[in-house]
C-alpha atoms as a PDB file:
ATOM      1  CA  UNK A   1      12.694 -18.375  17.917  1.00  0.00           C
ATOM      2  CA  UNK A   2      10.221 -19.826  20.418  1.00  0.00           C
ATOM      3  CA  UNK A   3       9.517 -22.937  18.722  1.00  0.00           C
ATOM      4  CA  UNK A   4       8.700 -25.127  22.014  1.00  0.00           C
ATOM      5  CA  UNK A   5       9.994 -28.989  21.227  1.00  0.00           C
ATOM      6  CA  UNK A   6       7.140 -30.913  22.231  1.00  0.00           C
ATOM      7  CA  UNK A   7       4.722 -28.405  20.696  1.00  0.00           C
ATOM      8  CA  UNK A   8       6.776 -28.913  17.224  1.00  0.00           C
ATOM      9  CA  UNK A   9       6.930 -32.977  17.476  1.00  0.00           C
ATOM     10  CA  UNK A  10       2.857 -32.720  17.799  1.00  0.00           C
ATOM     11  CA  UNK A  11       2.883 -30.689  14.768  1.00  0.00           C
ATOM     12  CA  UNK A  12       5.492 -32.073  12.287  1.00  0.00           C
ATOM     13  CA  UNK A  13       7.268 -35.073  13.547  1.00  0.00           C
ATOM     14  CA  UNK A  14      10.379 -35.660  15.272  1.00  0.00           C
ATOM     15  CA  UNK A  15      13.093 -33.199  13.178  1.00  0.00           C
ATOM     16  CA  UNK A  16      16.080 -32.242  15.533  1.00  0.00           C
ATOM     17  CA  UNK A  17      15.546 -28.480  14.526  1.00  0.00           C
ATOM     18  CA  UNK A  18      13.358 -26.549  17.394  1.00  0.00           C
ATOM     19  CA  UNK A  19      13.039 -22.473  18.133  1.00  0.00           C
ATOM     20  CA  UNK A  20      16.578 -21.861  18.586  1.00  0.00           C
ATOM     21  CA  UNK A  21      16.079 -19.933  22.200  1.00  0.00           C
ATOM     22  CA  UNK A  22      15.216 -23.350  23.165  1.00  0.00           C
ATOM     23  CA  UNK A  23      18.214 -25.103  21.584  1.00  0.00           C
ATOM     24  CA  UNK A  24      20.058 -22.587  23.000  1.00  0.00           C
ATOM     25  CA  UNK A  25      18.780 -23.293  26.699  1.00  0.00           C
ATOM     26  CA  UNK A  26      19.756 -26.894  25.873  1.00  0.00           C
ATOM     27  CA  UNK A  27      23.555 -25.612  24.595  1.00  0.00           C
ATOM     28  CA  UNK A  28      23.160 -25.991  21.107  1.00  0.00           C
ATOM     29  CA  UNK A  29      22.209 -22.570  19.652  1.00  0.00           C
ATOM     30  CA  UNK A  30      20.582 -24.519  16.511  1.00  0.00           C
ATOM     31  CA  UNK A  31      19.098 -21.705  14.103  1.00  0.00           C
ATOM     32  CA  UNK A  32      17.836 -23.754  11.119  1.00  0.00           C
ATOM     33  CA  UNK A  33      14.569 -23.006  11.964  1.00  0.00           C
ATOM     34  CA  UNK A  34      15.648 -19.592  12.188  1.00  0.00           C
ATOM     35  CA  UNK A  35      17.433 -19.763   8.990  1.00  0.00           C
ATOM     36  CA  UNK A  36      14.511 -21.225   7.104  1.00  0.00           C
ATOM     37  CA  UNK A  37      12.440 -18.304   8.340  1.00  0.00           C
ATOM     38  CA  UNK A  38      14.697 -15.712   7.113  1.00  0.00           C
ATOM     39  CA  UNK A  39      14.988 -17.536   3.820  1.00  0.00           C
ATOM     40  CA  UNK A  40      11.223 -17.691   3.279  1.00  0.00           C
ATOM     41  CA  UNK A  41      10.712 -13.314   4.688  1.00  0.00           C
ATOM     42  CA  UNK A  42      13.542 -12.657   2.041  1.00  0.00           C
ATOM     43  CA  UNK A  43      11.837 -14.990  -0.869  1.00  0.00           C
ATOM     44  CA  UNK A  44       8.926 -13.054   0.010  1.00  0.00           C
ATOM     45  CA  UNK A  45      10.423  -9.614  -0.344  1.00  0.00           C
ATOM     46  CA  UNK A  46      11.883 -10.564  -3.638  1.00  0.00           C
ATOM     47  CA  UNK A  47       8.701 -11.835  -4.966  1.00  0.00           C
ATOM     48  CA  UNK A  48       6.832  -9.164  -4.387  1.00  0.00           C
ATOM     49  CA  UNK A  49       9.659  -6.565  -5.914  1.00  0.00           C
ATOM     50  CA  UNK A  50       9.701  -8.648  -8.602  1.00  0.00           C
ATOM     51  CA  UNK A  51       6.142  -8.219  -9.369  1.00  0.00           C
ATOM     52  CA  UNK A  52       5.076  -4.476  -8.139  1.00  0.00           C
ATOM     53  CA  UNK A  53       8.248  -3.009  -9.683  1.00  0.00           C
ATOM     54  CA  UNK A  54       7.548  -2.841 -12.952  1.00  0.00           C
ATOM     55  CA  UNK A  55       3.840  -2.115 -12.051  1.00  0.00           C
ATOM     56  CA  UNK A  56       5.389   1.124 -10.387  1.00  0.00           C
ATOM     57  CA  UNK A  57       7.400   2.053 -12.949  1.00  0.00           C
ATOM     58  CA  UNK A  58       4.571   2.111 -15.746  1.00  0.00           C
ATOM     59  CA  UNK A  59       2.083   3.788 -13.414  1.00  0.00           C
ATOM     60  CA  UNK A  60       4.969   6.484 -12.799  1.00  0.00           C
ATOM     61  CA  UNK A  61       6.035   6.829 -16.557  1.00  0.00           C
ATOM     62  CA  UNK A  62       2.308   7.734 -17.743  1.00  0.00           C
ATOM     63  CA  UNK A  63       1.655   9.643 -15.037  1.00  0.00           C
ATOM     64  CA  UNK A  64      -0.569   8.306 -12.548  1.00  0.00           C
ATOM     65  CA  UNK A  65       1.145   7.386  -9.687  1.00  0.00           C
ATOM     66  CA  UNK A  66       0.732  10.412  -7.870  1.00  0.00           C
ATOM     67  CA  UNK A  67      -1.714  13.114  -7.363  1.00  0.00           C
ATOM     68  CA  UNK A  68      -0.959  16.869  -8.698  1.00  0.00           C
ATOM     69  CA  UNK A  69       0.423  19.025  -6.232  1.00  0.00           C
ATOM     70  CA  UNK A  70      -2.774  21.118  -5.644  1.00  0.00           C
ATOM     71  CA  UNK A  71      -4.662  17.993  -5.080  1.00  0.00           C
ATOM     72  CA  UNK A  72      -1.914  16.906  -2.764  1.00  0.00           C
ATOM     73  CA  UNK A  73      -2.189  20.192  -0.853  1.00  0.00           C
ATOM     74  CA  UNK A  74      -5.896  19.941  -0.454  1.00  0.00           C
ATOM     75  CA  UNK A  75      -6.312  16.399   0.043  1.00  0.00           C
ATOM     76  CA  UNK A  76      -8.140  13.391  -1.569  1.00  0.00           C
ATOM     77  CA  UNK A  77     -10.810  13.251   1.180  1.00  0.00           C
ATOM     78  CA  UNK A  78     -11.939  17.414  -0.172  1.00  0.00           C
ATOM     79  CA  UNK A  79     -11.283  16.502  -3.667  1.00  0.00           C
ATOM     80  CA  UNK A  80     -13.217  12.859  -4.332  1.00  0.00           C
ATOM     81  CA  UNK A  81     -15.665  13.326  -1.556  1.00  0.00           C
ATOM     82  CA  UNK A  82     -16.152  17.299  -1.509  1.00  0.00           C
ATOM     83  CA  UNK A  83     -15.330  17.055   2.748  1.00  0.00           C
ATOM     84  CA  UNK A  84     -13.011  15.912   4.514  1.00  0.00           C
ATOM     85  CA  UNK A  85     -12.902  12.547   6.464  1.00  0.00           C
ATOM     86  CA  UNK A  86     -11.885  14.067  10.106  1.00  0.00           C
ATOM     87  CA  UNK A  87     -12.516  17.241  12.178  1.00  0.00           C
ATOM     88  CA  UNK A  88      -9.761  19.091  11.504  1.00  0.00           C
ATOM     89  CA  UNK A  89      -9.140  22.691   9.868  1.00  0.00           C
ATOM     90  CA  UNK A  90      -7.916  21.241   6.766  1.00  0.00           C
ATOM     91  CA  UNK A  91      -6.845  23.499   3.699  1.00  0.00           C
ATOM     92  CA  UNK A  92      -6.932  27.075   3.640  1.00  0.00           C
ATOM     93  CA  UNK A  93      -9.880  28.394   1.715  1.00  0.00           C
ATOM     94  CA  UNK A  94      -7.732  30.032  -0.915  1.00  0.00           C
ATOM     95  CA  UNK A  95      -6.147  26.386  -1.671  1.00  0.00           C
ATOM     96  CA  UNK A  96      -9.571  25.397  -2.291  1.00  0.00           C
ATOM     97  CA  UNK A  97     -10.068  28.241  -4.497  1.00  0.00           C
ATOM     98  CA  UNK A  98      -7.403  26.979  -6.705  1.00  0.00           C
ATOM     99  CA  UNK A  99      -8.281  24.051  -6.586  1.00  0.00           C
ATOM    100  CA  UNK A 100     -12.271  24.271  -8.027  1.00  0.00           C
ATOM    101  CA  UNK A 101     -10.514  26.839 -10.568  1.00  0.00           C
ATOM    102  CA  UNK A 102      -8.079  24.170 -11.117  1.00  0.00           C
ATOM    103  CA  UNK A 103     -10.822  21.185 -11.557  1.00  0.00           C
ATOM    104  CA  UNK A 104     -13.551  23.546 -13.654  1.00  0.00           C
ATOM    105  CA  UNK A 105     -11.012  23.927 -16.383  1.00  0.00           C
ATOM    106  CA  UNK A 106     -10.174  19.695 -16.636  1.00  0.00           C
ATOM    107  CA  UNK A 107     -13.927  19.452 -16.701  1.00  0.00           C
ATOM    108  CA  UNK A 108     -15.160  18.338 -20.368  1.00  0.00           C
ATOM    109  CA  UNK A 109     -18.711  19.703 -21.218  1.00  0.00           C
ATOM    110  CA  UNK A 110     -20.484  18.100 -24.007  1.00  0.00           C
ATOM    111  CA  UNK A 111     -22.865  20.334 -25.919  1.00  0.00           C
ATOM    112  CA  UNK A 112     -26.417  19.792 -25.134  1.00  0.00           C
ATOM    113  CA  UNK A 113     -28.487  19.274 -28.660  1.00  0.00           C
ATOM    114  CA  UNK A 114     -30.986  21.904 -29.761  1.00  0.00           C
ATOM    115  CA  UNK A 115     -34.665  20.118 -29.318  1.00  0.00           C
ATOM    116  CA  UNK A 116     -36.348  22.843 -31.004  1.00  0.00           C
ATOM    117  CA  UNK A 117     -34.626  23.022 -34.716  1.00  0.00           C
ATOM    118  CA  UNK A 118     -35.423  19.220 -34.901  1.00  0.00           C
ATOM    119  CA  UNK A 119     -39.067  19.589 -34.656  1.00  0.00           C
END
């Protein structure tokens, strides 16, 4: 859009094509430039949906990519770091309840061996 002439000859040559505000000013309302930068936002956008969908789409169909609800209600900061990130009240102690309750039973304990029958 603001593509200044003289700034764009210094940079890539004499092309005819400048921001088109400035063609515009001049009475030609050229928008190649601004075509061209449309062209390469929406190659973008389609590049990256390209990629990340199907990335999505497994890490929703085996489960992981969202947290359970109880996790959600208590938040990531409480649950991975055991406090939360900012000073504010945060979730109600009986969410938190449910939540250890809800973490102690996921928990796998292996069984510790017995030293003294092996000596």
């Amino acid at each position: 859009l603001f593509a200044e002439p003289t700034r764009t000859i210094n940079a890539f040559g004499e092309h005819g094509h400048y921001g088109w505000f400035y063609s515009w000013g001049n009475g030609s309302a050229d928008a190649h430039l601004l075509a061209a930068q449309v062209c390469g936002v929406l190659w973008i956008i389609g590049w990256v949906t390209v990629i990340m969908l199907p990335y999505f789409l497994i890490l929703n169909a085996i489960g992981l990519f969202r947290v359970d609800a109880l996790e959600e209600e208590v938040g990531l900061d409480i649950s991975h770091h055991k406090g939360a990130a900012y000073d504010m009240s945060g979730p109600s102690a009986d969410v938190q309840e449910k939540f250890e309750i809800s973490r102690s039973q996921r928990k796998i304990e292996v069984p510790k061996e017995n030293t003294d029958e092996a000596a």
